[in-house]
PDB file of N, CA and C in Angstrom:
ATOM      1  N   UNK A   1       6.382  17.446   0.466  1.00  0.00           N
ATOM      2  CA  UNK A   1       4.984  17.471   0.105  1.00  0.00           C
ATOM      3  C   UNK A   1       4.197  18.093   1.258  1.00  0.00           C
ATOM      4  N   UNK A   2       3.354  18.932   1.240  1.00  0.00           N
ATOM      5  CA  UNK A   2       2.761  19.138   2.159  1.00  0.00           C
ATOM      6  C   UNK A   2       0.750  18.439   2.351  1.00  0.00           C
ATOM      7  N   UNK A   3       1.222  17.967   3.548  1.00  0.00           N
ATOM      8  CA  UNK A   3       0.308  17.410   4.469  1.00  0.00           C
ATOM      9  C   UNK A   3      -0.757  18.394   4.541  1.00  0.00           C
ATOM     10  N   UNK A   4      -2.262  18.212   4.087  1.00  0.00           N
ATOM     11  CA  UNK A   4      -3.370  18.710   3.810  1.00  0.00           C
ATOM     12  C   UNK A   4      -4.135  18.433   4.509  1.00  0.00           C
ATOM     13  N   UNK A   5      -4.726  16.812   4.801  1.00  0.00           N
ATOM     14  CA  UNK A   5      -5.633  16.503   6.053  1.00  0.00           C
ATOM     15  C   UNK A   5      -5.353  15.610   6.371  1.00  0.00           C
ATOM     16  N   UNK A   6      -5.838  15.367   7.927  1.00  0.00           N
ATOM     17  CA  UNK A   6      -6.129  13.916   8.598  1.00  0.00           C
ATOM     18  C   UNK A   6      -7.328  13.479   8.903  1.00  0.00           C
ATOM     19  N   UNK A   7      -7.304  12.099   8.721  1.00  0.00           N
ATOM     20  CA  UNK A   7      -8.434  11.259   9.218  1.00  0.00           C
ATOM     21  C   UNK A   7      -8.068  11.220  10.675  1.00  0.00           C
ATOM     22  N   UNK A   8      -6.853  10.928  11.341  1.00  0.00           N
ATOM     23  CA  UNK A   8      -6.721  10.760  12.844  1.00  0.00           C
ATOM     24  C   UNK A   8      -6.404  12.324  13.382  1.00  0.00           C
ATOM     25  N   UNK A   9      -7.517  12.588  14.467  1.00  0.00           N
ATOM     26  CA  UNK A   9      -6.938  13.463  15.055  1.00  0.00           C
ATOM     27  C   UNK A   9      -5.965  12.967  15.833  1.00  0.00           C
ATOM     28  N   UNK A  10      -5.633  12.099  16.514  1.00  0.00           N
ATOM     29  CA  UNK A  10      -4.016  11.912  17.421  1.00  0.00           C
ATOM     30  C   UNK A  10      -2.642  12.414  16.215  1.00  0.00           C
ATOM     31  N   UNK A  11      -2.920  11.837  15.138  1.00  0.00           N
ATOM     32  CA  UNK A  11      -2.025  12.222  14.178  1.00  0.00           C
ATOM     33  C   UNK A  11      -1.995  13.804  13.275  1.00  0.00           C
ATOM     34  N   UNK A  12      -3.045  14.285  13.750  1.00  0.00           N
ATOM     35  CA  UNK A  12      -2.939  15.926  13.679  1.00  0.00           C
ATOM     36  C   UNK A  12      -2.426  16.539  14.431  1.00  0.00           C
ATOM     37  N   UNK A  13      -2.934  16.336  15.861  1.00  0.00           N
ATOM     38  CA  UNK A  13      -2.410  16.816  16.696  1.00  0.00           C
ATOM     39  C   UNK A  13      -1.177  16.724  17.197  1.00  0.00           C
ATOM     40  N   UNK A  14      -0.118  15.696  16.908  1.00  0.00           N
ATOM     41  CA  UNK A  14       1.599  15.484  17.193  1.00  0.00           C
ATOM     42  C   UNK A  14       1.980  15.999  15.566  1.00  0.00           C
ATOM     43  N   UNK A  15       1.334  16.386  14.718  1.00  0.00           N
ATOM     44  CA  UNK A  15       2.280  16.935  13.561  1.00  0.00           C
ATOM     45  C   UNK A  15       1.845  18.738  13.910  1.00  0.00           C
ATOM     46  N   UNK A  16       0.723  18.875  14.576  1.00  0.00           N
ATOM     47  CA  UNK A  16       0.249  20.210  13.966  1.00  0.00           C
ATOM     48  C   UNK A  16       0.831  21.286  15.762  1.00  0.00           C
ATOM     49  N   UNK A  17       0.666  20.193  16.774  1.00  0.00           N
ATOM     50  CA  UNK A  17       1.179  20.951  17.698  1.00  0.00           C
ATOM     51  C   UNK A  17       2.517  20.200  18.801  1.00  0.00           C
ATOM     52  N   UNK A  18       3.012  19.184  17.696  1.00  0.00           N
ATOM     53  CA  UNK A  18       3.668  18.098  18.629  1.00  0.00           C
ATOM     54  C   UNK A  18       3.248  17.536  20.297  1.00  0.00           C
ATOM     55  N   UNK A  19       2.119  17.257  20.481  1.00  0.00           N
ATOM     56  CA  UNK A  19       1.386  16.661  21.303  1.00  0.00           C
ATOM     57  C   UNK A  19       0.946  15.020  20.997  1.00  0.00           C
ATOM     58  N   UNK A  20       1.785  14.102  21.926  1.00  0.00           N
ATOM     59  CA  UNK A  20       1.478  12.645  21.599  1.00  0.00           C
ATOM     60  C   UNK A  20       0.673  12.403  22.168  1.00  0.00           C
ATOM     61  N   UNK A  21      -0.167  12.870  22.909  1.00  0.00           N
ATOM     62  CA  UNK A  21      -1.478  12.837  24.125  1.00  0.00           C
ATOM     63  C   UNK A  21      -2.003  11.570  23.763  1.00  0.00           C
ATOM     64  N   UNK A  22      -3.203  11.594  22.254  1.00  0.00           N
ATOM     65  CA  UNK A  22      -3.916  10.868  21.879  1.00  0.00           C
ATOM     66  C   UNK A  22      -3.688   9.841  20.860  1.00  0.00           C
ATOM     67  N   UNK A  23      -1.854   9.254  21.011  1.00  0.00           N
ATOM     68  CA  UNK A  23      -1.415   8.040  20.454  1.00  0.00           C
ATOM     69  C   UNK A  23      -0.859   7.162  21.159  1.00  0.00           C
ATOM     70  N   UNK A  24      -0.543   6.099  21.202  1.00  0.00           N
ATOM     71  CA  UNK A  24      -0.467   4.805  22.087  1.00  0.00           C
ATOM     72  C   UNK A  24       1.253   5.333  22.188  1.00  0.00           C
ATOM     73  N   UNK A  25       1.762   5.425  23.079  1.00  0.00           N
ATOM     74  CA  UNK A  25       2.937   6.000  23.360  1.00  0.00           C
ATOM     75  C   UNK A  25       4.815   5.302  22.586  1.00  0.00           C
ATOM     76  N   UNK A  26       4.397   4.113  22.525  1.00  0.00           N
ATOM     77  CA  UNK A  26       5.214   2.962  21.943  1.00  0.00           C
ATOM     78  C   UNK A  26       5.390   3.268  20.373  1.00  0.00           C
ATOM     79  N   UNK A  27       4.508   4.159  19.854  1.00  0.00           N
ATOM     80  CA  UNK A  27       4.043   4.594  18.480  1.00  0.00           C
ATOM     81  C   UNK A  27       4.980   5.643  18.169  1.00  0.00           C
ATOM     82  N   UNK A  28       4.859   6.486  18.695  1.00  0.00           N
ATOM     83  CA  UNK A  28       4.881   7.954  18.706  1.00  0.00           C
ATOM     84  C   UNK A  28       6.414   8.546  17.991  1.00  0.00           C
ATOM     85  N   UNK A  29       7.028   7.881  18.279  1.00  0.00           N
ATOM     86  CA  UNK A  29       8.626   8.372  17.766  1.00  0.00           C
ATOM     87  C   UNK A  29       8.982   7.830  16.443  1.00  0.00           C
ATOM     88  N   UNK A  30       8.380   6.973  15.845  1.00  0.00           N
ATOM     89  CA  UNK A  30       8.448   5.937  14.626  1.00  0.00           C
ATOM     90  C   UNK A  30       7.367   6.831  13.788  1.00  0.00           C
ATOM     91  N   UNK A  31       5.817   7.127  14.329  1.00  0.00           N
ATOM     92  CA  UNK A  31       5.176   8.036  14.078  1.00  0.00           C
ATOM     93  C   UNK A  31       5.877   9.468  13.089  1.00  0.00           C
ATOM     94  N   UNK A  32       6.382  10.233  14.468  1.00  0.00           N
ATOM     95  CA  UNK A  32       6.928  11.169  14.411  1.00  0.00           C
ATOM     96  C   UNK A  32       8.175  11.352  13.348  1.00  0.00           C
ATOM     97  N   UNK A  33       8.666  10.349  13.456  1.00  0.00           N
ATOM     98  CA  UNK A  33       9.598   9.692  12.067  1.00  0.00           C
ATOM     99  C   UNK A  33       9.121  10.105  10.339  1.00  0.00           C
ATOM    100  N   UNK A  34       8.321   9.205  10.404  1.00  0.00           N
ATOM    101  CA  UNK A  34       7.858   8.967   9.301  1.00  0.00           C
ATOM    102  C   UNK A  34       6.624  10.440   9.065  1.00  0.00           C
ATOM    103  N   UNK A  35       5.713  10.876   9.884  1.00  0.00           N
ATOM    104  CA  UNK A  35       5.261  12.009   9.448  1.00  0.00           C
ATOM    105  C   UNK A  35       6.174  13.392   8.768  1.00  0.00           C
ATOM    106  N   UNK A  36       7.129  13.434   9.999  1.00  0.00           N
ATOM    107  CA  UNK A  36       8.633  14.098   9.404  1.00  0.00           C
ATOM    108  C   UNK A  36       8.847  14.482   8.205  1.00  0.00           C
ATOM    109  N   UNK A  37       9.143  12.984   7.594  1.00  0.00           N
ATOM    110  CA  UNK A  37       9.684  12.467   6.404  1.00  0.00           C
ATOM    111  C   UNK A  37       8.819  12.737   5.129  1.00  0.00           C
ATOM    112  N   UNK A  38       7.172  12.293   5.230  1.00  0.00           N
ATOM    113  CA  UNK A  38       6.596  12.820   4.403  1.00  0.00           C
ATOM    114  C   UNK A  38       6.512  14.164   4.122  1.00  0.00           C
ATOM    115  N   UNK A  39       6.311  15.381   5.569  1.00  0.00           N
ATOM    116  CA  UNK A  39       6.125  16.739   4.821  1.00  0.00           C
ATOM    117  C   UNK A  39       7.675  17.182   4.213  1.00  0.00           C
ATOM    118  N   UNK A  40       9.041  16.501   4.305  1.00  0.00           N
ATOM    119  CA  UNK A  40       9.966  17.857   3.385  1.00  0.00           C
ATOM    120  C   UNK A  40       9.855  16.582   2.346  1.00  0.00           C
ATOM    121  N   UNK A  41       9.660  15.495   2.046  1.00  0.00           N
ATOM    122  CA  UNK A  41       9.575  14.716   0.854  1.00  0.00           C
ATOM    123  C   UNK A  41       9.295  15.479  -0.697  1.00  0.00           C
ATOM    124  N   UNK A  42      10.117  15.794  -1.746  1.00  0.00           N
ATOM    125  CA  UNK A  42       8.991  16.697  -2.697  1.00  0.00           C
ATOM    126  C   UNK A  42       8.509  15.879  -3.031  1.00  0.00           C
ATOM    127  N   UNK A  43       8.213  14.426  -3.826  1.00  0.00           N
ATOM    128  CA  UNK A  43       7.332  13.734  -4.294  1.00  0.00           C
ATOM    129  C   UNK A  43       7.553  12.221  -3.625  1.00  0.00           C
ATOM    130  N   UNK A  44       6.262  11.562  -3.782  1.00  0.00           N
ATOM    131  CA  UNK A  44       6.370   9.986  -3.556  1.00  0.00           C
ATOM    132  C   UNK A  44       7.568   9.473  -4.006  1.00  0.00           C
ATOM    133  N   UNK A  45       8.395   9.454  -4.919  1.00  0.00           N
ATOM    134  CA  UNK A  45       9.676   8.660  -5.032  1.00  0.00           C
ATOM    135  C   UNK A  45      10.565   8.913  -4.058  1.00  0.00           C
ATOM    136  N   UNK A  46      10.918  10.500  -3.912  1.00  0.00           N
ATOM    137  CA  UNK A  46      11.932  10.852  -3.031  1.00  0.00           C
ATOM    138  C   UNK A  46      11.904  10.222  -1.451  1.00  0.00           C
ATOM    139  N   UNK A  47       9.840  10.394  -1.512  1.00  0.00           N
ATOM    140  CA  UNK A  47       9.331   9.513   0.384  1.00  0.00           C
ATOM    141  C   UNK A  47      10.267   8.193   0.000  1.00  0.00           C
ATOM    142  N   UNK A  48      10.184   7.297  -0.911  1.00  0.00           N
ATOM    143  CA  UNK A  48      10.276   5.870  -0.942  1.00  0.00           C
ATOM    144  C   UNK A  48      11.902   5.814  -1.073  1.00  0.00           C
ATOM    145  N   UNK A  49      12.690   6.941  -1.926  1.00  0.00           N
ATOM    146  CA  UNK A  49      13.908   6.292  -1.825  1.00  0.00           C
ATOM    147  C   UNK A  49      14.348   6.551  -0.519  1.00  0.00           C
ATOM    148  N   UNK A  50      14.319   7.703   0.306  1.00  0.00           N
ATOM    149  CA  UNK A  50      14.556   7.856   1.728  1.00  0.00           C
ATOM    150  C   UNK A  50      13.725   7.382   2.596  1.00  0.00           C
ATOM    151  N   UNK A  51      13.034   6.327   2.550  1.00  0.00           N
ATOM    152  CA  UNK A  51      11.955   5.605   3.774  1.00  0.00           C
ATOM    153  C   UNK A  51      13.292   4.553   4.268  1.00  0.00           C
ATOM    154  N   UNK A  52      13.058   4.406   5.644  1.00  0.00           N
ATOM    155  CA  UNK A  52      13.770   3.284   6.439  1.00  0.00           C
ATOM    156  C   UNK A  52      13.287   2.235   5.559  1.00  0.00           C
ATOM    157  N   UNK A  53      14.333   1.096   5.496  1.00  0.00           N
ATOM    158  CA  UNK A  53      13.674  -0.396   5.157  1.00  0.00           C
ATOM    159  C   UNK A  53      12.207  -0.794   5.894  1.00  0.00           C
ATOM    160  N   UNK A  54      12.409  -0.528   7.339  1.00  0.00           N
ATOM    161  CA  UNK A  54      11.480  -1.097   7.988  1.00  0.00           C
ATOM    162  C   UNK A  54       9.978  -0.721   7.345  1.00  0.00           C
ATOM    163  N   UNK A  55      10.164   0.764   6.872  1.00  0.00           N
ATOM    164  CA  UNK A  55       8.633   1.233   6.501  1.00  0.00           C
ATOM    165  C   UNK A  55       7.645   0.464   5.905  1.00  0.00           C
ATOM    166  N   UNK A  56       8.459   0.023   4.996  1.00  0.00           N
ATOM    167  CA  UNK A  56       7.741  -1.129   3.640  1.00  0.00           C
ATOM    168  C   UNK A  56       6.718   0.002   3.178  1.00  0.00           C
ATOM    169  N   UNK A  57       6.965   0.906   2.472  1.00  0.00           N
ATOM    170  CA  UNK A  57       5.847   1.502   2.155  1.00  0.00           C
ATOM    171  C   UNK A  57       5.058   1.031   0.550  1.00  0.00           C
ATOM    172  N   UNK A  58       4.444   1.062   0.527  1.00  0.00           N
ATOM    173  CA  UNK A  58       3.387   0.498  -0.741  1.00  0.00           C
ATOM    174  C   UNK A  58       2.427   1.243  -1.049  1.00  0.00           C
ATOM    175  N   UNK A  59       1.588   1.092  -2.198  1.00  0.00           N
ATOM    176  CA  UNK A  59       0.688   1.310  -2.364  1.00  0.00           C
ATOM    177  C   UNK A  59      -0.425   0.123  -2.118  1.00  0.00           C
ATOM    178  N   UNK A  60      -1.852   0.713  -1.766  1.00  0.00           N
ATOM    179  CA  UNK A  60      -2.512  -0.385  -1.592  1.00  0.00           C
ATOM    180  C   UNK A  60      -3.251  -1.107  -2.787  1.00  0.00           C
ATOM    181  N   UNK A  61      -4.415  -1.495  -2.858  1.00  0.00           N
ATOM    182  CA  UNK A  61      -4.883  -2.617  -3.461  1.00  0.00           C
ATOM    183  C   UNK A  61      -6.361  -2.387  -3.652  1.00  0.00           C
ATOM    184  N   UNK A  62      -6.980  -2.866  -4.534  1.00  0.00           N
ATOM    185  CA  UNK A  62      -8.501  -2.919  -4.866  1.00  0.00           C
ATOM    186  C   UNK A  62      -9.123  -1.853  -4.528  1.00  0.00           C
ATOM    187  N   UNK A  63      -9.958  -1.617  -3.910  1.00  0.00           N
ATOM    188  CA  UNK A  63     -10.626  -0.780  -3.101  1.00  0.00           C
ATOM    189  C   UNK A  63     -10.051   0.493  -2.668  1.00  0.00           C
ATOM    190  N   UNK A  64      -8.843   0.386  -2.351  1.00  0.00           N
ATOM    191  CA  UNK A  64      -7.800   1.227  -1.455  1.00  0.00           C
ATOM    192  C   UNK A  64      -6.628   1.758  -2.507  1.00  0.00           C
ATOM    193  N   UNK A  65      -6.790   1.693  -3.948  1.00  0.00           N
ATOM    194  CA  UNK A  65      -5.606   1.534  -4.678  1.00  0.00           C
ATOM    195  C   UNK A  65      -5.100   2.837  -4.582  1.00  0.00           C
ATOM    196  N   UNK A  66      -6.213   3.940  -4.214  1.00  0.00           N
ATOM    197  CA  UNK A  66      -5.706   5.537  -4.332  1.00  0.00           C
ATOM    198  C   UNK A  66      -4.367   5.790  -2.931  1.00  0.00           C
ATOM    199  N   UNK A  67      -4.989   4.627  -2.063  1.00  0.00           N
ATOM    200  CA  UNK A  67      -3.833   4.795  -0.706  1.00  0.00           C
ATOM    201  C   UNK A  67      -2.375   4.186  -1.024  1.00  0.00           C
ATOM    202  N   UNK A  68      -1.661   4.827   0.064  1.00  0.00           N
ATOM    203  CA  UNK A  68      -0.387   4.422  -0.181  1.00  0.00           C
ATOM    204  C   UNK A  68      -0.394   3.933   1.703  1.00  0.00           C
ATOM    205  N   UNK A  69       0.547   3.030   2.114  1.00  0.00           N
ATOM    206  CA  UNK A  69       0.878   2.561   3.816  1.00  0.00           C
ATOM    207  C   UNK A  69       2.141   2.628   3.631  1.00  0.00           C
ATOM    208  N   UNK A  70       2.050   2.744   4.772  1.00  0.00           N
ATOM    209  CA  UNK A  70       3.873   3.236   5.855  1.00  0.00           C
ATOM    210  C   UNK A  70       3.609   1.759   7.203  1.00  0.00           C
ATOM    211  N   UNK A  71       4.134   1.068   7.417  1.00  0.00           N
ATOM    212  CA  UNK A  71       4.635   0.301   7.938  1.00  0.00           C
ATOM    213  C   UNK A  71       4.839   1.037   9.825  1.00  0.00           C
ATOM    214  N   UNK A  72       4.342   0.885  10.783  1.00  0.00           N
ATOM    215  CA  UNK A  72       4.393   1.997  12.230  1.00  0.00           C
ATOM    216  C   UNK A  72       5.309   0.597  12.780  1.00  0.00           C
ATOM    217  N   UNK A  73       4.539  -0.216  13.412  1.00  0.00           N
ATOM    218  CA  UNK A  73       4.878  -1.310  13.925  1.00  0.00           C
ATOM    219  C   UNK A  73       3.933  -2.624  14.437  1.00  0.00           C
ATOM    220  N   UNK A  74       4.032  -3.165  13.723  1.00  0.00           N
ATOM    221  CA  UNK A  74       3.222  -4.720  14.130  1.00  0.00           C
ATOM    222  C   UNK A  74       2.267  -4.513  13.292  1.00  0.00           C
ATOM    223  N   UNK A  75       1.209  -4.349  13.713  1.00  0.00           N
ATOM    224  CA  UNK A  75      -0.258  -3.714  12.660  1.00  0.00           C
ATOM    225  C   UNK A  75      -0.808  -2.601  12.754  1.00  0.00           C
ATOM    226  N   UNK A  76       0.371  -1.800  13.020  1.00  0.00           N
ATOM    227  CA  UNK A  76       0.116  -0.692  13.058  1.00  0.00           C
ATOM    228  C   UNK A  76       0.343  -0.033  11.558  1.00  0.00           C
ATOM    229  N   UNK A  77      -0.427   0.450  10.906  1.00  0.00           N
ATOM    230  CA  UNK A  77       0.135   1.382   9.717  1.00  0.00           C
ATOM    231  C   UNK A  77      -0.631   2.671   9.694  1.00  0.00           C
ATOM    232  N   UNK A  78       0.390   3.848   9.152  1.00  0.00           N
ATOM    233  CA  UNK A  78       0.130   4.887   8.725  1.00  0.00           C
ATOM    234  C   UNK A  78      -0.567   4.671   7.242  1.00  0.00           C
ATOM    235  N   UNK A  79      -1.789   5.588   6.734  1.00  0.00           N
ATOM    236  CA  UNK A  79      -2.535   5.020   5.224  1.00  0.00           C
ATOM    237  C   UNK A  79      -2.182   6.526   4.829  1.00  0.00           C
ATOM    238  N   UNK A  80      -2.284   7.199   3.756  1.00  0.00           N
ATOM    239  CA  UNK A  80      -2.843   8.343   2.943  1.00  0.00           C
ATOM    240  C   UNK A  80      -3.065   8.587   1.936  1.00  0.00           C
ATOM    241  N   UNK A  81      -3.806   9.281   1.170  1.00  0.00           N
ATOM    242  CA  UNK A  81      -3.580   9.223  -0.476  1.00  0.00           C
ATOM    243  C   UNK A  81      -2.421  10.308  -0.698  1.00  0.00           C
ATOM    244  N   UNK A  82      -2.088  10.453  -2.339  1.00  0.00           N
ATOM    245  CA  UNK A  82      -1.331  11.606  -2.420  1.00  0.00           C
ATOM    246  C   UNK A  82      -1.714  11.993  -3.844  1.00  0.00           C
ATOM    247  N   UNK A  83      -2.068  13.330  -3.989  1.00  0.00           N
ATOM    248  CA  UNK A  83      -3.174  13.876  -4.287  1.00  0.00           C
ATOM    249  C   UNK A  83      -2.218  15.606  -5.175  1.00  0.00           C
ATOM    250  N   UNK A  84      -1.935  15.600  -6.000  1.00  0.00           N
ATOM    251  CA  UNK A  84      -1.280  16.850  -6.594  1.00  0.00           C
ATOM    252  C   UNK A  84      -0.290  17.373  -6.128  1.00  0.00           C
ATOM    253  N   UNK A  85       0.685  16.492  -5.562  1.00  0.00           N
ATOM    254  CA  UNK A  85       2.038  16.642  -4.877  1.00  0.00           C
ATOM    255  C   UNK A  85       2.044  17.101  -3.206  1.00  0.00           C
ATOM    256  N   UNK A  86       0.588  16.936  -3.117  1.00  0.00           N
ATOM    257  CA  UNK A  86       0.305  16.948  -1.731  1.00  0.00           C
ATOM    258  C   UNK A  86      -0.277  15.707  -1.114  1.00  0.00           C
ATOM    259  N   UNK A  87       0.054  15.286   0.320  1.00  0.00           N
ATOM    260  CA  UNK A  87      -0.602  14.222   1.573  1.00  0.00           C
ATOM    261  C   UNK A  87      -2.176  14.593   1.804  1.00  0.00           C
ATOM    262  N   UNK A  88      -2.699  13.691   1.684  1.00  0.00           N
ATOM    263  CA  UNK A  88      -4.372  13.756   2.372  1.00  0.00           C
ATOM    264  C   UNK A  88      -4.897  12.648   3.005  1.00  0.00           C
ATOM    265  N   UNK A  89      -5.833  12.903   4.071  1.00  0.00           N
ATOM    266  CA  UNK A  89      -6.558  11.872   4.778  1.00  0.00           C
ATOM    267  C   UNK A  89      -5.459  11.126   5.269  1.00  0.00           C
ATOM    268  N   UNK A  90      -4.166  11.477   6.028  1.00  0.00           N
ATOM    269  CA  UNK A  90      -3.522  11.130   6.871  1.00  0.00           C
ATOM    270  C   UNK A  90      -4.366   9.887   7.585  1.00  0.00           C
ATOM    271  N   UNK A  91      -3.951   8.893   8.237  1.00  0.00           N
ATOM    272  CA  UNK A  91      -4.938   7.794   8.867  1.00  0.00           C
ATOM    273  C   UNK A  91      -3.585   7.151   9.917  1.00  0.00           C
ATOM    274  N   UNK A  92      -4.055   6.348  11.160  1.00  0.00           N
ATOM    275  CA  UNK A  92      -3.419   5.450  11.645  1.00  0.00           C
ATOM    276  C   UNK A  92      -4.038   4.384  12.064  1.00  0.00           C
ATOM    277  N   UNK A  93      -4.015   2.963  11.722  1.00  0.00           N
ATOM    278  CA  UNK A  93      -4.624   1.720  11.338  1.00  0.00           C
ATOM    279  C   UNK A  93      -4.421   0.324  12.110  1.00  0.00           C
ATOM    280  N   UNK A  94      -4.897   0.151  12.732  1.00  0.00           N
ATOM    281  CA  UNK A  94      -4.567  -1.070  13.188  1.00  0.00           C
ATOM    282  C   UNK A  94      -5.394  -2.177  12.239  1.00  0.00           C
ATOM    283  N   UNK A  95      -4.245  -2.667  11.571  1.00  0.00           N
ATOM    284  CA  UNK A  95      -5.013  -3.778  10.519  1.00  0.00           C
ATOM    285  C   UNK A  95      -5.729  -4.849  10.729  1.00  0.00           C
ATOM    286  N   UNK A  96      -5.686  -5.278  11.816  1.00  0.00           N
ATOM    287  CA  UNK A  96      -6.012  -6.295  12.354  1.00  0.00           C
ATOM    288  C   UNK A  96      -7.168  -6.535  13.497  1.00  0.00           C
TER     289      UNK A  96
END
């Protein structure tokens, strides 16, 4: 699928020029993982049958139902919608 926009620039900037500058460093390879994974993904099923267990990826809820989360670590989550077989509004979240 290809990746259209981000809400985080730290997360533009390690997909668009591989620069972890402006992400918490502990992040970055799990990050880098899972961004990976979404752009050769062709659709949301293929992301979910090849996501690590750990991802827990979902869709969200009420308000948020258009988003889907990726699981980073602790409360950390990746958010995005997915939008005509393409990623948008990329996000990284501390839920808490």
């Amino acid at each position: 699928m290809i990746i259209r926009s981000f809400r985080h620039r730290g997360l533009r900037q390690l997909f668009e020029h591989d620069s972890p500058r402006l992400l918490k460093a502990d992040l970055v390879e799990r990050v880098r993982g899972i961004l990976a994974a979404l752009a050769i993904a062709e659709t949301m099923d293929g992301f979910m049958r090849e996501a690590a267990p750990g991802w827990r990826v979902h869709r969200l809820s009420g308000g948020r139902r258009r988003e889907w989360s990726v699981s980073v670590s602790g409360n950390w989550r990746i958010t995005f919608e997915e939008r005509n077989g393409g990623i948008e509004r990329v996000n990284l979240e501390d839920y808490h």
